[in-house]
C-alpha atoms as a PDB file:
ATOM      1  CA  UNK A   1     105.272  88.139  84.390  1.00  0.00           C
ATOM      2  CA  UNK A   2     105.129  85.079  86.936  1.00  0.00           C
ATOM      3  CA  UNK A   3     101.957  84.918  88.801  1.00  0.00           C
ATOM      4  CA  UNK A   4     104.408  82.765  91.620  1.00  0.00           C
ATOM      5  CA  UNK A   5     106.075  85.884  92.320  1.00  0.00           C
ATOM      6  CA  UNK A   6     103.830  88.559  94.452  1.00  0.00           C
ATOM      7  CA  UNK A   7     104.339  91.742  96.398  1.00  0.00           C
ATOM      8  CA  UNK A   8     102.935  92.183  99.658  1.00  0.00           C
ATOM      9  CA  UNK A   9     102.830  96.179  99.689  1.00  0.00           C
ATOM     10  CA  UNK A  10     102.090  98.238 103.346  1.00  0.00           C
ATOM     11  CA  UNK A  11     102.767 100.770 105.414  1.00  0.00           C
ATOM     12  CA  UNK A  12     103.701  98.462 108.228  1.00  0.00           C
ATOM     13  CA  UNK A  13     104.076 101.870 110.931  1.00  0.00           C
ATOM     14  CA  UNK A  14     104.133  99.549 112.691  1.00  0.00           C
ATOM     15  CA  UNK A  15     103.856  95.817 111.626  1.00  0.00           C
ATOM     16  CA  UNK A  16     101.250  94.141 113.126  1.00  0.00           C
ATOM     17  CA  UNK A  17     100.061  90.065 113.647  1.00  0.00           C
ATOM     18  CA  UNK A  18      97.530  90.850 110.903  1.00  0.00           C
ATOM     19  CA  UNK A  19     100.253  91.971 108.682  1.00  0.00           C
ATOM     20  CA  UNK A  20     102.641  88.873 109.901  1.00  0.00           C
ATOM     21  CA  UNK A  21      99.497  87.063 109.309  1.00  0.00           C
ATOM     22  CA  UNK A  22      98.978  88.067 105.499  1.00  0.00           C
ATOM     23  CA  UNK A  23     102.892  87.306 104.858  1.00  0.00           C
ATOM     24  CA  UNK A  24     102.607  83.985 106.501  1.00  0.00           C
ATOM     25  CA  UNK A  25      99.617  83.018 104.691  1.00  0.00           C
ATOM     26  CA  UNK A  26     100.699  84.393 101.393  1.00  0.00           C
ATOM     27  CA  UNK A  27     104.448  82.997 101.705  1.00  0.00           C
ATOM     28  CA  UNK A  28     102.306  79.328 101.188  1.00  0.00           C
ATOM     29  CA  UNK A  29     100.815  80.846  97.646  1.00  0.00           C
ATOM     30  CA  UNK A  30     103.776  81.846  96.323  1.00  0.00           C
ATOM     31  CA  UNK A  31     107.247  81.001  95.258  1.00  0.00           C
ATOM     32  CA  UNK A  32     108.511  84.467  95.986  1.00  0.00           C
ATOM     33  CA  UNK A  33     107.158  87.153  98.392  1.00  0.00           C
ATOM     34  CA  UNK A  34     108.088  90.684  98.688  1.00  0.00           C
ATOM     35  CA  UNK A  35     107.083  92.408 101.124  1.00  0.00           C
ATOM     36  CA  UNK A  36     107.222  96.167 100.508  1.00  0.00           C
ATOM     37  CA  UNK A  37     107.285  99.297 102.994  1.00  0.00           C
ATOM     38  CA  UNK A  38     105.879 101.945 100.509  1.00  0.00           C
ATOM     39  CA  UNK A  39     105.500 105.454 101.417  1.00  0.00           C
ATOM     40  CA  UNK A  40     101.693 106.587 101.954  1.00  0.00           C
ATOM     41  CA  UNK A  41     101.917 110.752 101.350  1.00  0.00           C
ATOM     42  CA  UNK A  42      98.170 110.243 102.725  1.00  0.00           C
ATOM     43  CA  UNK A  43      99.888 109.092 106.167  1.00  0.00           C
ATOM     44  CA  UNK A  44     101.843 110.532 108.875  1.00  0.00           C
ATOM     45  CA  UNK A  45     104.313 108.065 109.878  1.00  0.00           C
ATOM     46  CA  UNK A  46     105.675 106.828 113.439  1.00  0.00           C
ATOM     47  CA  UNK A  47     108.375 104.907 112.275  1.00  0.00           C
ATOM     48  CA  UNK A  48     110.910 105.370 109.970  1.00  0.00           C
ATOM     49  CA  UNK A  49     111.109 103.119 106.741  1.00  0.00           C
ATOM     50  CA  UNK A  50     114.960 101.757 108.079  1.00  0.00           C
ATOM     51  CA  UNK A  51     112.777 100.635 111.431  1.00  0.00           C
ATOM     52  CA  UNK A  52     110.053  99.182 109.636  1.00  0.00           C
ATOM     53  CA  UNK A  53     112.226  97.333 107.621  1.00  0.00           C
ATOM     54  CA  UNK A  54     114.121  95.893 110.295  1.00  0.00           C
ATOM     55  CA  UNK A  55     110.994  95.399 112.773  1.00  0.00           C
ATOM     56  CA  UNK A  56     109.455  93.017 109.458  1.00  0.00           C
ATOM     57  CA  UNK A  57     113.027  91.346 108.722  1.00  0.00           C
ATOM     58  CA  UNK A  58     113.173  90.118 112.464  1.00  0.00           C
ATOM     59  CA  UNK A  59     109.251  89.261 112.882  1.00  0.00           C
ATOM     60  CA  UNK A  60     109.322  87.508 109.952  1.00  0.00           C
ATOM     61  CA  UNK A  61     112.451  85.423 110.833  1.00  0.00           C
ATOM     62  CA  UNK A  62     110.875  84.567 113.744  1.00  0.00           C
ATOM     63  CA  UNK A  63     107.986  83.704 112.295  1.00  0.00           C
ATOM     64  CA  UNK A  64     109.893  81.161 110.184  1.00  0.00           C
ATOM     65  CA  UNK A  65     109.580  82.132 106.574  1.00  0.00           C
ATOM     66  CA  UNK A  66     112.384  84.223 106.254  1.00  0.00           C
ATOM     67  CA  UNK A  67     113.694  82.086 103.448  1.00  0.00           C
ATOM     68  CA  UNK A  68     111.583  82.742 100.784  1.00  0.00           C
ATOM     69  CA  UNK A  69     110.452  86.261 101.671  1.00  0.00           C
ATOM     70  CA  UNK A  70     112.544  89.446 100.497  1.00  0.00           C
ATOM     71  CA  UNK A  71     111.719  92.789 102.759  1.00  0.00           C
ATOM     72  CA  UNK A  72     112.414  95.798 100.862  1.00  0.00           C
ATOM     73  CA  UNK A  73     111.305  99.709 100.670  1.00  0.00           C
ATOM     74  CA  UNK A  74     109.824 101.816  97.478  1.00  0.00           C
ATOM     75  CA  UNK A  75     108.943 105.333  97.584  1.00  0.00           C
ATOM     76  CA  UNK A  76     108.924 106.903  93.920  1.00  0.00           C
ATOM     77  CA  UNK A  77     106.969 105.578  91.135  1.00  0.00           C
ATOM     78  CA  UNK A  78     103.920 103.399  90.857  1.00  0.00           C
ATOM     79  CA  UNK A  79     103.676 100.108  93.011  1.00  0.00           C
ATOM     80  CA  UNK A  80     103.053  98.278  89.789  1.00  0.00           C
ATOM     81  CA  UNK A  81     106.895  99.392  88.562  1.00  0.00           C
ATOM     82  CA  UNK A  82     108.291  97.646  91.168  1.00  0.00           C
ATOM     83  CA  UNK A  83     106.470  94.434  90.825  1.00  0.00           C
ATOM     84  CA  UNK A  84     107.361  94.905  87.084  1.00  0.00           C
ATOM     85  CA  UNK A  85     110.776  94.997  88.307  1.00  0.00           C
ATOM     86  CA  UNK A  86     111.182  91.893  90.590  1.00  0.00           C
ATOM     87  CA  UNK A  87     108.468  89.660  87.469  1.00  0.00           C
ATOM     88  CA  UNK A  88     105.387  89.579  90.045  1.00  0.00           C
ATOM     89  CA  UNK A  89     102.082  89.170  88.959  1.00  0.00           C
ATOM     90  CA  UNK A  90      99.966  89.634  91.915  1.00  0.00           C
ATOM     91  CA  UNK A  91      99.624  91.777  94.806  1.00  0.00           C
ATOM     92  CA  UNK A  92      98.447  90.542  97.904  1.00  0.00           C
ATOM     93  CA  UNK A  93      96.590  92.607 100.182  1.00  0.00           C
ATOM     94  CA  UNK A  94      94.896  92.260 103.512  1.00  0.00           C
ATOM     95  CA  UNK A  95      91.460  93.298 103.954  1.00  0.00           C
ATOM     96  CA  UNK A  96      89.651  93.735 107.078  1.00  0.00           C
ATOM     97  CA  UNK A  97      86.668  95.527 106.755  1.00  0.00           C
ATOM     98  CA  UNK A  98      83.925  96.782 104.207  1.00  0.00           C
ATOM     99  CA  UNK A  99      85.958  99.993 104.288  1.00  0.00           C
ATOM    100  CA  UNK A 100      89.131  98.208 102.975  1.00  0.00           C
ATOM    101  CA  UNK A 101      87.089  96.721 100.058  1.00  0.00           C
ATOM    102  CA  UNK A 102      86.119 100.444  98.817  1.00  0.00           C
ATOM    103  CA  UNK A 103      89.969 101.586  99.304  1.00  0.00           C
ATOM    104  CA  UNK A 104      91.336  98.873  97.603  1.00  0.00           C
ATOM    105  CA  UNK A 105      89.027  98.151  94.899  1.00  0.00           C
ATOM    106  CA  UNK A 106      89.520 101.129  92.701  1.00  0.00           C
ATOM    107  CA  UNK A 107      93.866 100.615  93.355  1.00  0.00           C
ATOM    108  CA  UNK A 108      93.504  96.835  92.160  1.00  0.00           C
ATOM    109  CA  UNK A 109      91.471  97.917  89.120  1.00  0.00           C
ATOM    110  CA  UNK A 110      93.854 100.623  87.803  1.00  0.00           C
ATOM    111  CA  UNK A 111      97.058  98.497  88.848  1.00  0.00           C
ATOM    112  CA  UNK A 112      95.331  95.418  86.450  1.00  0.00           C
ATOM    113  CA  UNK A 113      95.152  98.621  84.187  1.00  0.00           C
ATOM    114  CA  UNK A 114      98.240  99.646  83.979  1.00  0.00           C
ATOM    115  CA  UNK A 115      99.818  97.085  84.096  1.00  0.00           C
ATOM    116  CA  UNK A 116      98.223  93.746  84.119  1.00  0.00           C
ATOM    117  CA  UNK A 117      99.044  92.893  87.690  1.00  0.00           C
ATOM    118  CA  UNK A 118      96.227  91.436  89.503  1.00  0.00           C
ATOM    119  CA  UNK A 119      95.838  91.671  93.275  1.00  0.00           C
ATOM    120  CA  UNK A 120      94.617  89.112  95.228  1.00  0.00           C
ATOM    121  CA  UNK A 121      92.547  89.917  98.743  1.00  0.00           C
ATOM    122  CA  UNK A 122      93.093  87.872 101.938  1.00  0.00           C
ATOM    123  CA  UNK A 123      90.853  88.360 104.788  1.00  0.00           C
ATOM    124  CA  UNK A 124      92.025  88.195 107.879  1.00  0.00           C
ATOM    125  CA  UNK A 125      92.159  85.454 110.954  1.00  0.00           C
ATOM    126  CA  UNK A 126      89.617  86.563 113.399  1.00  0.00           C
ATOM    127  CA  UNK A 127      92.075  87.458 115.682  1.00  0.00           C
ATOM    128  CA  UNK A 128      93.533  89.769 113.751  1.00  0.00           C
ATOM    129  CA  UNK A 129      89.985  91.745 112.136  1.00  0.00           C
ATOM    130  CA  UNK A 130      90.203  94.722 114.328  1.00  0.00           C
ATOM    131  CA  UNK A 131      93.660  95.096 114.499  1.00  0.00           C
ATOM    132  CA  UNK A 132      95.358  98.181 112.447  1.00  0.00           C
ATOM    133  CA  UNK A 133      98.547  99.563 112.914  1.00  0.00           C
ATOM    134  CA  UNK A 134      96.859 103.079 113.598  1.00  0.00           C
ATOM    135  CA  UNK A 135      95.473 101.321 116.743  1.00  0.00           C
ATOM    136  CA  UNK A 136      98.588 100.042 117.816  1.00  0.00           C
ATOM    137  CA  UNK A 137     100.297 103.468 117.334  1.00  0.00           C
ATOM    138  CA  UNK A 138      97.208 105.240 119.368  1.00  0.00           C
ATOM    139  CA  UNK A 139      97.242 102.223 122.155  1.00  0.00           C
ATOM    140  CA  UNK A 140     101.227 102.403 122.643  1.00  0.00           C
ATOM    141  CA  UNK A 141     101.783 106.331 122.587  1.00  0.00           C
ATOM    142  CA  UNK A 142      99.100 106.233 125.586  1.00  0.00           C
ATOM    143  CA  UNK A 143     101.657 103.900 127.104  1.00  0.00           C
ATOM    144  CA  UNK A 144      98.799 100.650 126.685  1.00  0.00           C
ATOM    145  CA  UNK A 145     100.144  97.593 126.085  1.00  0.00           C
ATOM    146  CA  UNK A 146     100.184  95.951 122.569  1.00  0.00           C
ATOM    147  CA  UNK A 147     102.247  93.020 122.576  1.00  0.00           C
ATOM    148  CA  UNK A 148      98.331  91.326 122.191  1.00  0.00           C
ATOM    149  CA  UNK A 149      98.192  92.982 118.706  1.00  0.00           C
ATOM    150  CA  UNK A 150     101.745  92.586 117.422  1.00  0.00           C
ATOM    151  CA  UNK A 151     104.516  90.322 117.180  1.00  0.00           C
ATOM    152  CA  UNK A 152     107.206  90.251 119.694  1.00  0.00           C
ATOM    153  CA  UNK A 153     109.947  92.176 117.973  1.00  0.00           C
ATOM    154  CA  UNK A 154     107.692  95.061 117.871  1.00  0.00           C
ATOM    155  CA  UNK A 155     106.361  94.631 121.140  1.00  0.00           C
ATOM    156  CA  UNK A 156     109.582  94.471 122.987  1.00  0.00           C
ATOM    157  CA  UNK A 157     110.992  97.751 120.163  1.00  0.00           C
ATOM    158  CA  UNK A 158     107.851  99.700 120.987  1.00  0.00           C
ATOM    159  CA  UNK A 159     108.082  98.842 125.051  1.00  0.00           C
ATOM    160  CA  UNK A 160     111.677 100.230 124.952  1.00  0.00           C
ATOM    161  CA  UNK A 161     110.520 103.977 124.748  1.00  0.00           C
ATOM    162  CA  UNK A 162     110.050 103.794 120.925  1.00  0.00           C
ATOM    163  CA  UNK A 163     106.350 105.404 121.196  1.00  0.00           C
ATOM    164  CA  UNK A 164     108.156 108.922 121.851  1.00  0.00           C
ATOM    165  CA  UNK A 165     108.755 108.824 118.061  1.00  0.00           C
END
């Protein structure tokens, strides 16, 4: 496996500047990013995957670093299978809080485990700390505006009427 390959995995419902943040960051790391909607069973979802994808394709063109970043989906099997499958080594993760330590923790130790992928943790910009996609979905289903807390793609999909989703 090539440690200059990672995954970037997420929910992304929706994507957020943290998350844009992570990819940007990571993107500099490594010679090949993916970053991956996965399915969360533990989640109810606002979007569908197809307008996840497509919300991350165009913030992440925007955002410049299209060119070495490959947006994909993965819903059966074990994370580590698909990073098995595209030669990645690591998995990059953003971490906000105290509270993403304990969730992750445990993941990264049986993904090294199972399959000798290590993850790597990026904290966040400041900016960004607070920011979760769950308070973007609350914040724009009240009608609020979140264009502060997301890129502009989403903004403008999410100001269209999206939130009755």
């Amino acid at each position: 496996m090539s440690s200059r390959i990672a995954v970037v995995p997420g929910s992304f419902d929706p994507p957020t500047l943290g998350h844009l943040d992570v990819i940007q960051r990571a993107a500099r790391l490594y010679d090949e990013l993916h970053v991956l909607v996965v399915h969360n069973p533990d989640k109810q979802a606002m979007l569908p995957v197809a307008q996840r994808l497509t919300l991350l394709e165009e913030s992440i063109a925007a955002a410049g670093v299209a060119g070495k970043v490959i947006v994909g989906s993965w819903s059966m099997g074990l994370l580590v299978d698909y990073a098995r499958d595209v030669n990645a080594g690591v998995l990059v993760k953003g971490i906000r809080s105290q509270v993403d330590v304990a969730y992750e923790s445990p993941m990264a130790i049986v993904n090294r485990h199972l399959a000798d992928i290590e993850t790597v943790f990026l904290l966040p910009d400041p900016a960004h700390a607070l920011v979760s996609s769950s308070l973007v979905r609350q914040v724009a289903s009240l009608g609020g505006d979140v264009s502060a807390f997301v890129p502009p793609a989403v903004a403008r999909f999410l100001d269209t009427g999206a939130r009755g989703l």
